[in-house]
Protein backbone atom coordinates (compact mmCIF):
# COMPACT_ATOMS: atom_id res chain seq x y z
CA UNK A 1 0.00 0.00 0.00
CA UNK A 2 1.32 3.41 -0.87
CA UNK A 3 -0.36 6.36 0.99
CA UNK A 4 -0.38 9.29 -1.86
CA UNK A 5 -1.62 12.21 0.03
CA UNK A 6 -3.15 13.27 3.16
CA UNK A 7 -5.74 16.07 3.90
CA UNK A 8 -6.27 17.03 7.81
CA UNK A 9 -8.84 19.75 9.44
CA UNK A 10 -8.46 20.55 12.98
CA UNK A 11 -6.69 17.37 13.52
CA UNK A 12 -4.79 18.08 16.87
CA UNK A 13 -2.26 21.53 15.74
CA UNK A 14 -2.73 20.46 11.89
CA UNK A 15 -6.00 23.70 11.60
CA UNK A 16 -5.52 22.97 7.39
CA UNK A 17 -3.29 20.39 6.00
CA UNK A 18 -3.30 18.87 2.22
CA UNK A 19 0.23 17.18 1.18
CA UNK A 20 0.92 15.21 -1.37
CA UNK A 21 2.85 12.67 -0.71
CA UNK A 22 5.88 10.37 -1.81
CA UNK A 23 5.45 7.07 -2.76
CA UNK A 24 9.18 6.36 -1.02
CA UNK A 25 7.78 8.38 2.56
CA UNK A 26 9.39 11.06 3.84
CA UNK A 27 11.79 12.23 7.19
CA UNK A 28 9.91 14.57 9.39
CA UNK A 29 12.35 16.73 11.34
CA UNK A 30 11.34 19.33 13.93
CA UNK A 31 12.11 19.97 17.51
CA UNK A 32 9.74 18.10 19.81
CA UNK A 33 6.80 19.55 20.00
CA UNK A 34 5.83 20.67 16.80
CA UNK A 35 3.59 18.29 15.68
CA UNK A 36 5.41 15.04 14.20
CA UNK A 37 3.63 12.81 16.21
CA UNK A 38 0.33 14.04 15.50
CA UNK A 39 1.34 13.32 11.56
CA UNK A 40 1.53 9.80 11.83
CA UNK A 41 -0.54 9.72 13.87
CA UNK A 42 -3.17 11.05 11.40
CA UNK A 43 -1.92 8.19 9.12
CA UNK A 44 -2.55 5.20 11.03
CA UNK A 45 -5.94 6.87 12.16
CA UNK A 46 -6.51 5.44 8.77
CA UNK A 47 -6.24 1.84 9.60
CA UNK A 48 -8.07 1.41 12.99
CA UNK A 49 -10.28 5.11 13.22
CA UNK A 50 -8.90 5.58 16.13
CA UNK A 51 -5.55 7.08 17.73
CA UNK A 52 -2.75 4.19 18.31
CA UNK A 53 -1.99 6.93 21.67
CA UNK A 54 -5.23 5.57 23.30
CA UNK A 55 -6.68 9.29 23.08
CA UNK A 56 -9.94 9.35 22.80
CA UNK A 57 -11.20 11.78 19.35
CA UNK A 58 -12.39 14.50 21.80
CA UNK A 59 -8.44 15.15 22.29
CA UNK A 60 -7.37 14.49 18.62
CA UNK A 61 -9.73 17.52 17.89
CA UNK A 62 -7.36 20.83 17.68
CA UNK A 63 -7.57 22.59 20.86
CA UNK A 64 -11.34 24.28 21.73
CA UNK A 65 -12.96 22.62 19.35
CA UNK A 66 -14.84 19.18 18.39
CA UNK A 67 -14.97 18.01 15.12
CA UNK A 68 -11.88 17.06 12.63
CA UNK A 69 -11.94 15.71 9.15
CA UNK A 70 -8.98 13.44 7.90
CA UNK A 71 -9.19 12.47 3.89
CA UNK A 72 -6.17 9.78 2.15
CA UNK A 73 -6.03 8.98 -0.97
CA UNK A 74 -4.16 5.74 -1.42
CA UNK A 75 -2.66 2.96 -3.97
CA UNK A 76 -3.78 -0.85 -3.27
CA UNK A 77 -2.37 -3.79 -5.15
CA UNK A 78 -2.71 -3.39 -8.79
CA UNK A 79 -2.22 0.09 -8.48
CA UNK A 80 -5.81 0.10 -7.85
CA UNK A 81 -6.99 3.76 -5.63
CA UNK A 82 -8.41 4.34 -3.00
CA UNK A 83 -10.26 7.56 -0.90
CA UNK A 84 -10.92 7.10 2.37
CA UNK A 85 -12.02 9.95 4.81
CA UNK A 86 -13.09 10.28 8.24
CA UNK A 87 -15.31 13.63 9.97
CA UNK A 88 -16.01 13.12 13.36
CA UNK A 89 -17.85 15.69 15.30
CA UNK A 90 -18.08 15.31 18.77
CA UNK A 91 -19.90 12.04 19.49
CA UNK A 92 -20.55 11.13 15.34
CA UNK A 93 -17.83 9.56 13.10
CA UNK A 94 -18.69 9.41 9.62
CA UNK A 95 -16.95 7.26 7.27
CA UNK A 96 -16.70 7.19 3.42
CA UNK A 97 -14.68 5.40 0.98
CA UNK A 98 -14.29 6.16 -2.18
CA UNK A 99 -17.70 8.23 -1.80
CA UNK A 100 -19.59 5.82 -0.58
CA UNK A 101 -20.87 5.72 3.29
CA UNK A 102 -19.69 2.78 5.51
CA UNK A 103 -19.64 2.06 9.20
CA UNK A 104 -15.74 2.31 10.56
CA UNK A 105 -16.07 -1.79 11.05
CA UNK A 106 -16.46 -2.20 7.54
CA UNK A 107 -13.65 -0.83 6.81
CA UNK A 108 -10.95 -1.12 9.53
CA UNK A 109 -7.24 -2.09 7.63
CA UNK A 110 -8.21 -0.65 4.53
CA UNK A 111 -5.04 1.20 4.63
CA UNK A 112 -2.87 -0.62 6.36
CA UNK A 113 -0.17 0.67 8.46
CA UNK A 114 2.40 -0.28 11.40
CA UNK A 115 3.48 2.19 14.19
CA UNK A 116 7.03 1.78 15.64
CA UNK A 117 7.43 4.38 18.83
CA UNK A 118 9.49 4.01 21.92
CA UNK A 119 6.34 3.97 24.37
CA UNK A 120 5.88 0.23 22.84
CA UNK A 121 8.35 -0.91 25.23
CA UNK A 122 5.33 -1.24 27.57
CA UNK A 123 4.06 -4.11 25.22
CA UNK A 124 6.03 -5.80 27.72
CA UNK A 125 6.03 -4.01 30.54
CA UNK A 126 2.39 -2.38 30.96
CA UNK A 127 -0.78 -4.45 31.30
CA UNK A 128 -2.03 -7.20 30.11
CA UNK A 129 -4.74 -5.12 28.17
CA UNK A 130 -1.53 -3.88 25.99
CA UNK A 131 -0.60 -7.20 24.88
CA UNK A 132 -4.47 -8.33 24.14
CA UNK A 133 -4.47 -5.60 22.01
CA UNK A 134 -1.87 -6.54 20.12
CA UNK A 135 -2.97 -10.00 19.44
CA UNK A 136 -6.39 -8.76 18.78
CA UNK A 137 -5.31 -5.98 16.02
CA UNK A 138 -2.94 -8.17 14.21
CA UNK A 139 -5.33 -10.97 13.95
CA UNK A 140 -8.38 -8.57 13.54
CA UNK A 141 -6.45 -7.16 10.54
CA UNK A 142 -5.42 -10.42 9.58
CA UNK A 143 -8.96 -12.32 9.32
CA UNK A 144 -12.64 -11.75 9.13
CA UNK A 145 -13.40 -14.25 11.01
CA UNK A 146 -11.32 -13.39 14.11
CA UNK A 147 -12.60 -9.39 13.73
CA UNK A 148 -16.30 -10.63 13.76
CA UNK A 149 -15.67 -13.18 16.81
CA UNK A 150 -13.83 -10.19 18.70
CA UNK A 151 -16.83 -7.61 18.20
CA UNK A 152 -19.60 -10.14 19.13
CA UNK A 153 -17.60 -11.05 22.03
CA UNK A 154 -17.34 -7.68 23.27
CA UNK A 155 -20.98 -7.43 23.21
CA UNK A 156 -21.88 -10.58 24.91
CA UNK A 157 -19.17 -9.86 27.20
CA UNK A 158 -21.18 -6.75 28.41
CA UNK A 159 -24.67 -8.25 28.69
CA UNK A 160 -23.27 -11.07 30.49
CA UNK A 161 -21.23 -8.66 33.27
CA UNK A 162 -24.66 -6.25 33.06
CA UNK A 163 -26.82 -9.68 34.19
CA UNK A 164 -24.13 -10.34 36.68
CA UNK A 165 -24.19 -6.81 38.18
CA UNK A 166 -27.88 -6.92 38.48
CA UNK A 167 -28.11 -8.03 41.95
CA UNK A 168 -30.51 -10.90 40.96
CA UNK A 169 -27.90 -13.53 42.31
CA UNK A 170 -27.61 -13.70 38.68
CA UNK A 171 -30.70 -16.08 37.47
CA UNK A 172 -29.33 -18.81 35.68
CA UNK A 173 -32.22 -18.03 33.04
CA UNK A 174 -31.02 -14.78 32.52
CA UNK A 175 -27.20 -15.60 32.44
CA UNK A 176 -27.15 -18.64 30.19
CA UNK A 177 -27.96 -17.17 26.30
CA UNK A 178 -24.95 -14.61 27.44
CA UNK A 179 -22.59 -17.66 28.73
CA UNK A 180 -23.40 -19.44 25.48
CA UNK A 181 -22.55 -16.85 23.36
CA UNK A 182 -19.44 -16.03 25.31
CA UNK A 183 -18.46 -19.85 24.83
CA UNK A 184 -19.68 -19.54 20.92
CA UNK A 185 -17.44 -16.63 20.42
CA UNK A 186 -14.69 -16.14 23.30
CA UNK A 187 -13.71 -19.98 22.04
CA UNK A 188 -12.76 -18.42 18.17
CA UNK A 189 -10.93 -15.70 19.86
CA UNK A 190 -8.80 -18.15 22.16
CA UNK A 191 -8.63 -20.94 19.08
CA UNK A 192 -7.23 -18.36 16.84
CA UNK A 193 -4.58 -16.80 19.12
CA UNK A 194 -3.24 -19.91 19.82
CA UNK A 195 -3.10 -20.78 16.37
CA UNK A 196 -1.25 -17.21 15.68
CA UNK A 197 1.17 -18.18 18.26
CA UNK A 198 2.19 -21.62 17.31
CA UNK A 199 2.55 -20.74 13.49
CA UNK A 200 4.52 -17.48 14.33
CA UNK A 201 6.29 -18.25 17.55
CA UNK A 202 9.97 -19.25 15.43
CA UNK A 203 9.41 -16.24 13.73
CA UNK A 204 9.27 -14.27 16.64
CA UNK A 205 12.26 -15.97 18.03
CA UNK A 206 14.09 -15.59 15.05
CA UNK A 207 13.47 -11.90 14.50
CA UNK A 208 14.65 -11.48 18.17
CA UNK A 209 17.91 -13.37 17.65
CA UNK A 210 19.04 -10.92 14.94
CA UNK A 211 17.97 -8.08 16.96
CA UNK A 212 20.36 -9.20 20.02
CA UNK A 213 23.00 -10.14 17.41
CA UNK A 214 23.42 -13.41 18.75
CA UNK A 215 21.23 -16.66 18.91
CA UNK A 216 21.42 -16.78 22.23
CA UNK A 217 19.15 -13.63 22.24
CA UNK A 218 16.34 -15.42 20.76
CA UNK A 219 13.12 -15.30 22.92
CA UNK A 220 9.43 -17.04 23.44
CA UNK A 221 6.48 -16.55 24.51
CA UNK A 222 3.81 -18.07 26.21
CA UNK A 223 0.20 -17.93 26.38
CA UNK A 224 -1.49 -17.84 29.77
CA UNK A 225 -4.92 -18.35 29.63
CA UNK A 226 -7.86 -18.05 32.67
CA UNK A 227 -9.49 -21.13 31.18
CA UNK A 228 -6.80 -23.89 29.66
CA UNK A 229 -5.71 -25.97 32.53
CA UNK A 230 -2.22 -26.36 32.54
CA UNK A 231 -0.18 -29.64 31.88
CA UNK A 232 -2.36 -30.38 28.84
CA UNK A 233 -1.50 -31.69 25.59
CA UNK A 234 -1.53 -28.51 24.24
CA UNK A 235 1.32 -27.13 26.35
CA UNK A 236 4.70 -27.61 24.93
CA UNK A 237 8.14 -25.62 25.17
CA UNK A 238 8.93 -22.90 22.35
CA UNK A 239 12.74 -22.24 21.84
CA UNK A 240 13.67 -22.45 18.04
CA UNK A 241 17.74 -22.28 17.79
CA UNK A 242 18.17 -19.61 15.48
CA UNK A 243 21.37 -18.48 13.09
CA UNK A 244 21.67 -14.42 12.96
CA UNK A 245 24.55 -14.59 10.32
CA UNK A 246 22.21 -14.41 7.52
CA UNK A 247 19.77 -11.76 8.60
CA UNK A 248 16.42 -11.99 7.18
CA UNK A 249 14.41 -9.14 6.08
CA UNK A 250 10.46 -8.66 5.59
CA UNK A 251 10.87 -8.63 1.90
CA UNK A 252 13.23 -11.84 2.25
CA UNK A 253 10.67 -13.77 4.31
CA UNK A 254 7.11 -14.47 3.91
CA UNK A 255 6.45 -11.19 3.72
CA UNK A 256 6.79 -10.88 0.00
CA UNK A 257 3.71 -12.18 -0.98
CA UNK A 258 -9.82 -1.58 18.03
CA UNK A 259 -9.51 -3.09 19.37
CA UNK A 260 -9.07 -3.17 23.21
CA UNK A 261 -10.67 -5.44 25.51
CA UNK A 262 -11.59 -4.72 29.31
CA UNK A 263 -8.46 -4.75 30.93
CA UNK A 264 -8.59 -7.02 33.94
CA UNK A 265 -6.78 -9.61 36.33
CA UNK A 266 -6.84 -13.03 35.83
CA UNK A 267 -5.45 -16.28 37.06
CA UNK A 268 -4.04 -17.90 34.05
CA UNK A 269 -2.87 -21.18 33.48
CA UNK A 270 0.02 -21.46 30.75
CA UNK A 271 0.18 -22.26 27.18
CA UNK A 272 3.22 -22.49 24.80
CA UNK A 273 3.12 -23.52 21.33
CA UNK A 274 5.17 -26.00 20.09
CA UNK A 275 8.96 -25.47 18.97
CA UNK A 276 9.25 -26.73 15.52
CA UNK A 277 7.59 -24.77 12.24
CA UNK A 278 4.12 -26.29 12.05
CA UNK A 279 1.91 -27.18 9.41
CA UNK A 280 -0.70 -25.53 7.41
CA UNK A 281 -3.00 -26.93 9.53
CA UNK A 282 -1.43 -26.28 13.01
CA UNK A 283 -1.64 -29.66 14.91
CA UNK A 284 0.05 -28.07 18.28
CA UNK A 285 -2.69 -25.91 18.62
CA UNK A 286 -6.48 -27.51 20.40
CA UNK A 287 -9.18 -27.78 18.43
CA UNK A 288 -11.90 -25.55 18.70
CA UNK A 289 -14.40 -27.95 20.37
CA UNK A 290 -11.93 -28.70 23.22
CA UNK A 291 -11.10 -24.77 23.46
CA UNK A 292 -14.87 -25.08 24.18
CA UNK A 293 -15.35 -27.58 26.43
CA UNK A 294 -12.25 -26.06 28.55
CA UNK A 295 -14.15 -22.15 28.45
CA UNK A 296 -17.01 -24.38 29.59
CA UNK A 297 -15.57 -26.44 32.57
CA UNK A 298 -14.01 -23.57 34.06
CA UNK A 299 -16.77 -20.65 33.52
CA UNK A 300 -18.85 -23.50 35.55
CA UNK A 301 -15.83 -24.43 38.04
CA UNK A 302 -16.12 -20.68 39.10
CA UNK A 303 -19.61 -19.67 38.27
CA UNK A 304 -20.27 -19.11 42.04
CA UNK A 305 -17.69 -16.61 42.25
CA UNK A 306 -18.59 -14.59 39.19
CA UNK A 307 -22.39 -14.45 41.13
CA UNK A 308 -20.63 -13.18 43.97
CA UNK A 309 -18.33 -10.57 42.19
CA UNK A 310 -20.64 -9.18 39.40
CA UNK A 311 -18.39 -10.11 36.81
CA UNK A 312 -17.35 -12.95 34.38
CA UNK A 313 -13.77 -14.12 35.07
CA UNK A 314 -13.33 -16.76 32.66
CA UNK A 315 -12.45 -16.19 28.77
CA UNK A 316 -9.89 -14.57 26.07
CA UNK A 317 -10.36 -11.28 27.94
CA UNK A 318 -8.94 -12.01 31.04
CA UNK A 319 -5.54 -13.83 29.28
CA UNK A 320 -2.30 -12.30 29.22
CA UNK A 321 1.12 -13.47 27.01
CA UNK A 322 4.36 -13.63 28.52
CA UNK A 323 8.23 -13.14 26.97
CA UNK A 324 10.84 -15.37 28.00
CA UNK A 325 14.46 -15.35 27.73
CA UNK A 326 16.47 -18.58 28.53
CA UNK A 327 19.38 -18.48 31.29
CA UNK A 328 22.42 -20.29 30.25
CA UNK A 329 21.61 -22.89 32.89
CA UNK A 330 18.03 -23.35 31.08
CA UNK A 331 16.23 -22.01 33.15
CA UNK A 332 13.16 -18.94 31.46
CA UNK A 333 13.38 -15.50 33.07
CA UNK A 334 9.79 -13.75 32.63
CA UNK A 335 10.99 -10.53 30.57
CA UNK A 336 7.91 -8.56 31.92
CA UNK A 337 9.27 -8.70 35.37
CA UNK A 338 13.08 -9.72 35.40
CA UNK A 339 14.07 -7.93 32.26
CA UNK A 340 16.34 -5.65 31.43
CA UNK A 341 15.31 -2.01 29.34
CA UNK A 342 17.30 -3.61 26.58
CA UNK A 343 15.32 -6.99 26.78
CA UNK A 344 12.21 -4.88 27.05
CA UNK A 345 13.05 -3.25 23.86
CA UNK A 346 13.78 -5.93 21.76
CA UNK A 347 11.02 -7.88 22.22
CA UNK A 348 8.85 -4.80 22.04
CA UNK A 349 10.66 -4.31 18.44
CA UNK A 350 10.11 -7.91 17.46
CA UNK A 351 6.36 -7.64 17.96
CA UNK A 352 6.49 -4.87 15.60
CA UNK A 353 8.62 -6.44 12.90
CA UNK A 354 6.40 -9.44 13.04
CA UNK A 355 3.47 -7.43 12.97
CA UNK A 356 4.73 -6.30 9.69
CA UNK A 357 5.58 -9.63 8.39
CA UNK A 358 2.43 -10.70 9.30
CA UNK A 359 0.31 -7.97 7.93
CA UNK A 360 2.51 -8.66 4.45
CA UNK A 361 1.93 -12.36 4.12
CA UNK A 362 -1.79 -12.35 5.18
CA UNK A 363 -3.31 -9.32 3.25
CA UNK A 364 -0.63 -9.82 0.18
CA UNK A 365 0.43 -5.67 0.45
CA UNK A 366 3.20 -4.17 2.65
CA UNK A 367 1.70 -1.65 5.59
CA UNK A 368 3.29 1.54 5.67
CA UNK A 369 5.66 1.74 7.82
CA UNK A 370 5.55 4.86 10.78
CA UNK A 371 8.65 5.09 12.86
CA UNK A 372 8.46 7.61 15.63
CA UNK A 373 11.38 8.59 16.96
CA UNK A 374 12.86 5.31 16.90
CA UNK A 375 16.65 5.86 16.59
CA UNK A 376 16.97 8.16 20.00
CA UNK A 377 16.39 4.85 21.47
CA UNK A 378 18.97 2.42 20.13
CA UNK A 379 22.41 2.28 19.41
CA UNK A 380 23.69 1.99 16.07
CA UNK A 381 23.98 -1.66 15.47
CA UNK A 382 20.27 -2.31 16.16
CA UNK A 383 19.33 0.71 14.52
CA UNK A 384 20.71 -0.27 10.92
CA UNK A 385 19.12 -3.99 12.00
CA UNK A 386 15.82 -2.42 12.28
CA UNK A 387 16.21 -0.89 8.91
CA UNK A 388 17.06 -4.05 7.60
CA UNK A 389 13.50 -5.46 8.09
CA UNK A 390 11.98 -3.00 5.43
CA UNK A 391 10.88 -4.70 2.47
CA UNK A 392 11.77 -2.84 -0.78
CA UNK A 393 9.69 -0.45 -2.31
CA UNK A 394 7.84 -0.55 1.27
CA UNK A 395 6.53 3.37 2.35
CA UNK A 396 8.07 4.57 5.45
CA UNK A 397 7.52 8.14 7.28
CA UNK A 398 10.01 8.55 10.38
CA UNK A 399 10.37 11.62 12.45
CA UNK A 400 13.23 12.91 14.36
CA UNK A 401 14.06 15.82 16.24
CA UNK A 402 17.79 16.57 14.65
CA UNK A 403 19.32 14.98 11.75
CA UNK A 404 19.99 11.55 12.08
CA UNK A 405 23.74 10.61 13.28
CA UNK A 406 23.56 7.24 11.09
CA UNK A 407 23.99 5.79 7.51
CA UNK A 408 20.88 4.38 6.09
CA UNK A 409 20.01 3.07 3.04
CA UNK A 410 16.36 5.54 2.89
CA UNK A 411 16.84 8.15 0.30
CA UNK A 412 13.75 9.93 1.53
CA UNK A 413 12.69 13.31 1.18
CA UNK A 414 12.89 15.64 4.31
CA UNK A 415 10.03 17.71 5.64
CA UNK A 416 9.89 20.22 8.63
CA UNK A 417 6.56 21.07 10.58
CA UNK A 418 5.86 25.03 12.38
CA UNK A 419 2.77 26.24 13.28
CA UNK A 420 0.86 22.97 11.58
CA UNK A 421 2.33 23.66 8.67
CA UNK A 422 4.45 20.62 6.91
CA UNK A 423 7.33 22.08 4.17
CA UNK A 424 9.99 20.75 2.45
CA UNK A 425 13.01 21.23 4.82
């Protein structure tokens, strides 16, 4: 996908914007605070109709006011165009692509982009609502199926909490059409995440490797779910030995070819797909009717205590994934709690990269790529690794406050932004 120009109106300190732009991206520079932020974040707005900052629209409006109108014209695959624009005032969004009116859910990932910013380094260490999120907007943006599962679940997620808040000792009457639908769709959810993991987990390990510089660097992950007992069949180490001396970029890979949930506690058992590449069909991960049957046996193992609480505490929204780094006397060390800034950071940076792959290899076009501020955080080694997972001819806008101190291989125009207005610098 190639983003060709962007039109803003009171879009946080952009009051008129219309820039055309290049198909290669550009370099933002500016001192902080000037706006380069808001920029991308204008262009990922895009994708999800929403800010990736978590601010809700009544801050992306400029300052005093409540309404802003975003417009992008874009290229798909076979050069194919697209219009897509977005006016929100106050409490209405309106949506319409190429002219036509649509609800945002219709058209969510119709331009497709991926935001790399130093504040992801709490993909690791913030809440487990952070990394839900990610699983749900990759795979949300990666299938139909899961997007539809993930909406219906939010709903019957609030009836069923709503019934359980009632103060009716929750009649069973009442409760069950929610609990079946929770089990209906909360069991797609879980199915498909665990599916995501055990196809991508070597990926992910592999991508961390290079980014460490060493195989030893490579990292896991593990799924801990409220509902999966642990010690199943299902549960099985991840650690794929990796070589970095042949690093491999998205457009060497498979690449070529909103999401949030409530964020609460659980008490999660732990899942870890399986170590070697699987199959089309992905054998390490359970089948959907014992995904099921395990959502069931536990929602009814502590039914009493969702009565007694007012809410449900079993399903997909209450899970949480883990990073895990392996000691050189085998043992895992939990990354979210014994980790290191660096650690953080890298597998915060492999999420991303895999994101992109990902994205690539399921919807056959490369996202745009936004880097914000990336480089002030890494030293110069991982910085020219990190450009070495862009795919050619793949769009990329970064933004820095000074001139970047390293060689890359971008030859992309610069731009400046003063007083909302971008120029060439």
């Amino acid at each position: 996908m190639i983003l060709l120009s962007l039109e803003l109106q009171g879009f946080r300190n952009f009051t008129s914007l219309s820039l055309p732009l290049d198909s290669r991206g550009a370099v933002l520079e500016a001192p902080n605070g000037r706006g380069k932020t808001n920029f991308l974040e204008a262009i990922h707005y895009l994708s999800l109709f929403r800010s990736f900052r978590g601010a809700p629209d009544s801050e992306v409006a400029s300052f005093g006011t409540r309404s802003f109108v975003l417009h992008g014209e874009l290229t798909r695959e076979g050069d194919r165009r697209t219009g897509i624009g977005v006016a929100v005032d106050g409490a209405r969004k309106r949506l319409a692509v190429d002219g036509r009116a649509g609800r945002p859910a219709e058209h969510v990932g119709t331009a497709l982009s991926v935001v790399l910013c130093p504040e992801d380094i709490r993909l690791v260490q913030g809440s487990p609502g952070r990394r839900r999120r990610y699983l749900d907007v990759v795979l949300a943006l990666s299938s139909a199926r899961y997007f539809h599962a993930l909406q219906e679940y939010r709903r019957v997620l609030r009836h069923r909490n709503s019934v359980l808040q009632s103060g009716t000792q929750a009649d069973v009457a009442l409760l069950e059409p929610w609990t079946e639908g929770l089990l209906r769709h909360g069991a797609v959810i879980l199915r498909e995440r665990l599916r995501f993991l055990t196809r991508w987990g070597p990926r992910f390990a592999e991508i961390s490797a290079q980014l460490a510089g060493t195989s030893a660097g490579a990292l896991s992950w593990r799924y801990e779910s409220s509902s999966l007992p642990a010690g199943e069949a299902v549960e099985a180490s991840l650690r794929q030995v990796v070589s970095v001396e042949q690093p491999v970029s998205i457009g060497q890979a498979e690449a070529s070819g909103m999401l949030a949930l409530p964020d609460q506690d659980g008490g999660p058992a732990s899942y870890q797909p399986a170590a070697r590449r699987p199959s089309a069909d992905f054998p390490d991960a359970p089948g959907l009717d014992d995904v099921t049957a395990a959502l069931r046996a536990e929602l009814e193992r502590r039914a009493w205590l969702e009565r007694r609480r007012g809410v449900t505490l079993v399903g997909p929204h209450r899970d949480d994934l883990s990073f895990h780094s392996l000691e050189p006397s085998g043992a895992e060390r939990d990354l979210r709690k014994f980790g290191s800034q660096g650690e953080q950071r890298t597998a915060a940076l492999s999420l991303r990269f895999l994101e992109l792959e990902v994205l690539s290899h399921e919807r056959g076009e490369l996202p745009v790529v936004l880097l914000d501020d990336v480089f002030s955080e890494l030293d110069p080694r991982r910085s020219r690794e990190l450009l070495g997972f862009l795919a050619p001819g793949q769009q990329v806008f970064l933004t820095t406050p000074k001139p970047l101190a390293l060689d890359t291989s971008l030859d992309l125009p610069r731009y400046t932004i003063a007083e909302g207005t971008v120029r060439a610098a």
